[in-house]
N, C-alpha and C. Protein backbone atom coordinates (compact mmCIF):
# COMPACT_ATOMS: atom_id res chain seq x y z
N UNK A 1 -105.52 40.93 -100.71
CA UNK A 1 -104.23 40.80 -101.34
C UNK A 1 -103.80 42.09 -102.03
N UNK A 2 -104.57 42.57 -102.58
CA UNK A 2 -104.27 43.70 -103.37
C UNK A 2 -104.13 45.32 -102.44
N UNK A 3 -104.72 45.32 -101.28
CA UNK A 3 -104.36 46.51 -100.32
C UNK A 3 -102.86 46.69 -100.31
N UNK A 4 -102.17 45.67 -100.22
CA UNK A 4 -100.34 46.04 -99.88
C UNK A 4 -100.05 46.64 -101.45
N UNK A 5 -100.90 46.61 -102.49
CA UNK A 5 -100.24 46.76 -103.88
C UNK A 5 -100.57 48.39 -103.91
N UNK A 6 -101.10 49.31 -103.09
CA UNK A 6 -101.37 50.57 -103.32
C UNK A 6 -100.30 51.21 -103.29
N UNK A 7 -98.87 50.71 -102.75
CA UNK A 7 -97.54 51.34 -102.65
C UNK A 7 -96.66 51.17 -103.60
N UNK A 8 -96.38 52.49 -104.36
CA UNK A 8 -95.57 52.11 -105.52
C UNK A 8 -94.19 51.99 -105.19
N UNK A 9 -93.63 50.51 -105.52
CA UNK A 9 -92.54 49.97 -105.13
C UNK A 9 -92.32 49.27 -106.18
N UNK A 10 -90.87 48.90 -106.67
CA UNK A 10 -90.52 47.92 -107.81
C UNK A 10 -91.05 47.05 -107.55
N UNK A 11 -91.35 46.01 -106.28
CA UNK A 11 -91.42 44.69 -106.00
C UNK A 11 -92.97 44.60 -105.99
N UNK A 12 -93.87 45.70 -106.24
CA UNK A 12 -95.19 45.59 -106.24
C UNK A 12 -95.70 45.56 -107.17
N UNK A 13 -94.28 46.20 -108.66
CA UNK A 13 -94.66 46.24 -110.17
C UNK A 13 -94.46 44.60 -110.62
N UNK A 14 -93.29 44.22 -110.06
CA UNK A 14 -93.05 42.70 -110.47
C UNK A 14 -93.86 41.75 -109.67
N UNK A 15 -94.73 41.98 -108.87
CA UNK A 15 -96.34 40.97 -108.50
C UNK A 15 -97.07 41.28 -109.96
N UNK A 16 -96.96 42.61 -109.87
CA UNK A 16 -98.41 42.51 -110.74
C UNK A 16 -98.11 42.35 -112.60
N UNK A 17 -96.82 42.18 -112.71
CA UNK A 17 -96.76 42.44 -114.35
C UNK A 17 -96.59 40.97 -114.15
N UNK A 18 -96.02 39.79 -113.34
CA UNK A 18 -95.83 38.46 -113.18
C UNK A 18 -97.22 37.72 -113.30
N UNK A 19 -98.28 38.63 -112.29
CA UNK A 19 -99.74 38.08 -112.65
C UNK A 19 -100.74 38.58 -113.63
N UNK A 20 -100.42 39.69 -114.61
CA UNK A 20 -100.91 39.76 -115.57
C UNK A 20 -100.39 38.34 -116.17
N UNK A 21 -98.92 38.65 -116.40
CA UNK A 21 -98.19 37.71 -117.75
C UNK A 21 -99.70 36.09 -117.53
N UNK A 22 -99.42 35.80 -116.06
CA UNK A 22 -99.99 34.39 -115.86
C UNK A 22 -101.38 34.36 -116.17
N UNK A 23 -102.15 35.56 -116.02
CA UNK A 23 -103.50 35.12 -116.11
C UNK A 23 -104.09 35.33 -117.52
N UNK A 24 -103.07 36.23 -118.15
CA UNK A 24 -103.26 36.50 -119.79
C UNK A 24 -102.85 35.15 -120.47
N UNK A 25 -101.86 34.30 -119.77
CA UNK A 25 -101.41 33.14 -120.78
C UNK A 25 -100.41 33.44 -122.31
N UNK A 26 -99.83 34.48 -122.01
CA UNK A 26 -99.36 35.22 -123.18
C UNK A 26 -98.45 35.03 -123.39
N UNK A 27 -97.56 34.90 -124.02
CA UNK A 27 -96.15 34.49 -124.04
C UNK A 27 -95.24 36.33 -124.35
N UNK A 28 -96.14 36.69 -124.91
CA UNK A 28 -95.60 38.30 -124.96
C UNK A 28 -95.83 39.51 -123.99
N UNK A 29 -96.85 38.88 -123.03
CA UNK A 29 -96.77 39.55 -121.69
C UNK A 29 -95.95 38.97 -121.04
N UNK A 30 -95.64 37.78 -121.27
CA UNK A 30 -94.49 37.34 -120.35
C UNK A 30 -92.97 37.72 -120.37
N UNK A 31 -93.16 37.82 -121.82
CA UNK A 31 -91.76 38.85 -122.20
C UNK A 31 -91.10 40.11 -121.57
N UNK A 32 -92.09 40.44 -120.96
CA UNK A 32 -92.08 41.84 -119.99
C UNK A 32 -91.41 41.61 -119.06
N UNK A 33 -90.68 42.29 -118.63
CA UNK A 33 -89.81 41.74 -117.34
C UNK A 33 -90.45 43.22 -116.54
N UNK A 34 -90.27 43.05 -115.60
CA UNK A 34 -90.73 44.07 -114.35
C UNK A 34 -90.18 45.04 -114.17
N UNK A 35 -88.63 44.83 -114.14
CA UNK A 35 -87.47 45.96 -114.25
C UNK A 35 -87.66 46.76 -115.52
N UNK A 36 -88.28 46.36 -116.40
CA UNK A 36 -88.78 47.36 -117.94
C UNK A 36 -89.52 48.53 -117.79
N UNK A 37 -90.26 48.72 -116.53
CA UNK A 37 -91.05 49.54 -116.29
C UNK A 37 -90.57 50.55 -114.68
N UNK A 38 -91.01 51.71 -114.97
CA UNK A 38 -90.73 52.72 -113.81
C UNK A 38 -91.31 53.06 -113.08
N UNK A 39 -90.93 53.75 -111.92
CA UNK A 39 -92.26 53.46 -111.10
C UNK A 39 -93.14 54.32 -110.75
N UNK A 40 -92.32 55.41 -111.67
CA UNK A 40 -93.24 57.21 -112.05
C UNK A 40 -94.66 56.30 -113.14
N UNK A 41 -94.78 54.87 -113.57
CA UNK A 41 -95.87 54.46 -114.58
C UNK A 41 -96.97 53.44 -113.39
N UNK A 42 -96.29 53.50 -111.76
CA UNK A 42 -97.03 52.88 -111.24
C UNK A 42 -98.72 52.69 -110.91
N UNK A 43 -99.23 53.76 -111.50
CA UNK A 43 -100.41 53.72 -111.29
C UNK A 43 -101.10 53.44 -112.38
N UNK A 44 -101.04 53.37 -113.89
CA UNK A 44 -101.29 52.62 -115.23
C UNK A 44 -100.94 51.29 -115.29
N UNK A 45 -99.88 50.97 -114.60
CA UNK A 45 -99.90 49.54 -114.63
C UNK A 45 -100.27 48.73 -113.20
N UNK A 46 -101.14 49.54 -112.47
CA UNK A 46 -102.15 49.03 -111.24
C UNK A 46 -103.33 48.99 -111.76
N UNK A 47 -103.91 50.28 -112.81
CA UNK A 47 -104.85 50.37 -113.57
C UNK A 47 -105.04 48.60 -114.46
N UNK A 48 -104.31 48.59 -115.40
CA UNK A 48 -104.13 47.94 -115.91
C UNK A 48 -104.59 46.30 -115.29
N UNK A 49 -103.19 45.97 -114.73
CA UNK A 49 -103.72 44.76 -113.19
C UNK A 49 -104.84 44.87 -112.75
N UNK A 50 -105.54 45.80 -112.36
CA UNK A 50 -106.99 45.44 -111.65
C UNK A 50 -108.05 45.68 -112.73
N UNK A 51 -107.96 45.82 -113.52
CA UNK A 51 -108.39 45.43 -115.21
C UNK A 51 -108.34 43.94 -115.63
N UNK A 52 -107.41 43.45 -115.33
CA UNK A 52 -107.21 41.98 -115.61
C UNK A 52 -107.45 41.32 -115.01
N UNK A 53 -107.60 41.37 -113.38
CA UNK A 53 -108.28 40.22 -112.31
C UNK A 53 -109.73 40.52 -112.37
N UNK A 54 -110.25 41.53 -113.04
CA UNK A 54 -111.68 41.63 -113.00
C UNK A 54 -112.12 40.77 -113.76
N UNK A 55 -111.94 39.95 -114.49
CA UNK A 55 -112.28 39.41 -115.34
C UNK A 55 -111.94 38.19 -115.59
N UNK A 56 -112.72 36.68 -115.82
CA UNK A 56 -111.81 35.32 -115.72
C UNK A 56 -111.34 35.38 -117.29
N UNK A 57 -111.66 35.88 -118.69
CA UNK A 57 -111.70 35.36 -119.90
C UNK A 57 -111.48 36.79 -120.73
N UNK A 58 -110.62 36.59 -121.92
CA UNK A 58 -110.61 38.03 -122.24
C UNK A 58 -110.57 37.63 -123.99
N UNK A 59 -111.09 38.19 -124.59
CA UNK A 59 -110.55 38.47 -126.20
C UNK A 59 -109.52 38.21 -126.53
N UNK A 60 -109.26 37.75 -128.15
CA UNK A 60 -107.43 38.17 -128.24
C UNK A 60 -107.56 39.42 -128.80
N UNK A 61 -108.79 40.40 -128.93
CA UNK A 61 -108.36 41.89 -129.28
C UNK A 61 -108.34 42.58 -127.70
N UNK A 62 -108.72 42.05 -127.06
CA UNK A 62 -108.49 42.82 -125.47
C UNK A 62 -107.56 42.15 -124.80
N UNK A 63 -106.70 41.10 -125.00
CA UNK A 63 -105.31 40.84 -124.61
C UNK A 63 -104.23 41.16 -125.31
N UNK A 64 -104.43 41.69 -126.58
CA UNK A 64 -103.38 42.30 -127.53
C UNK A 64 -103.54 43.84 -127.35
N UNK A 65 -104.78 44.52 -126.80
CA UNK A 65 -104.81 45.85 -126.43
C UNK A 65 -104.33 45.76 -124.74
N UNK A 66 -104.31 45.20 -124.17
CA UNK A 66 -103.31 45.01 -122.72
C UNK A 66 -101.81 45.22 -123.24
N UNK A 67 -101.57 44.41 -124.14
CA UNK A 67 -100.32 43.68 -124.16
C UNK A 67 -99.53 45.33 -124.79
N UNK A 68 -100.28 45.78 -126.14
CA UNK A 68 -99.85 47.06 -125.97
C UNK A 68 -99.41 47.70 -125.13
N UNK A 69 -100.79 48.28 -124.60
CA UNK A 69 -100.14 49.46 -123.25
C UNK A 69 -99.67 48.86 -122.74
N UNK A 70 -99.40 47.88 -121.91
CA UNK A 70 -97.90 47.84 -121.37
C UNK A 70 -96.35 48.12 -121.93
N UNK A 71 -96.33 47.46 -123.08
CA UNK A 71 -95.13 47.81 -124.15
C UNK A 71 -95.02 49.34 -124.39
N UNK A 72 -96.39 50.39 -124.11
CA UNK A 72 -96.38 51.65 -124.55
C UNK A 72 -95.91 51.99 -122.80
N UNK A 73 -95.75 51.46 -122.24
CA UNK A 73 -95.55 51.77 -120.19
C UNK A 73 -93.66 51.31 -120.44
N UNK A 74 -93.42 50.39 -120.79
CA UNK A 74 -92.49 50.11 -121.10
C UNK A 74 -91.26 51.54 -120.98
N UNK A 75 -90.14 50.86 -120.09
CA UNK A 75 -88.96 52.16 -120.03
C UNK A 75 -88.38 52.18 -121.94
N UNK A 76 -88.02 53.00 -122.52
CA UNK A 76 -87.07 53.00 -123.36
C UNK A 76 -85.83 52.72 -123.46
């Protein structure tokens, strides 16, 4: 599944910021909309994503340090 995600494309940022939001359960990753982010940040927020499927269970200090860097990936 994740081979087609090596191409940085908008529609490959909004898979993967849609399946962070879901697998974090966050209501403030969900806040993120996909279009928030650019796609010159595509490879920190692939970083990121394959950071988060590695794993079934996370902290709330390692889902609030996700939830950051993304907000710090975030367009202005």
């Amino acid at each position: 599944m994740t081979n087609h995600l090596s191409t940085p494309t908008a529609e490959n940022i909004e898979i993967m910021i849609e399946d962070i939001a879901k697998r974090l359960k966050m209501a403030a990753v969900a806040a993120l909309r996909p279009e928030s982010f650019d796609i010159s940040q595509y490879e920190d927020i692939k970083d990121i994503y394959d950071l988060v499927r590695s794993k079934d269970h996370y902290s709330i200090n390692e889902m609030e340090a996700i939830v950051t860097e993304l907000g710090r990936l975030r367009k202005l």
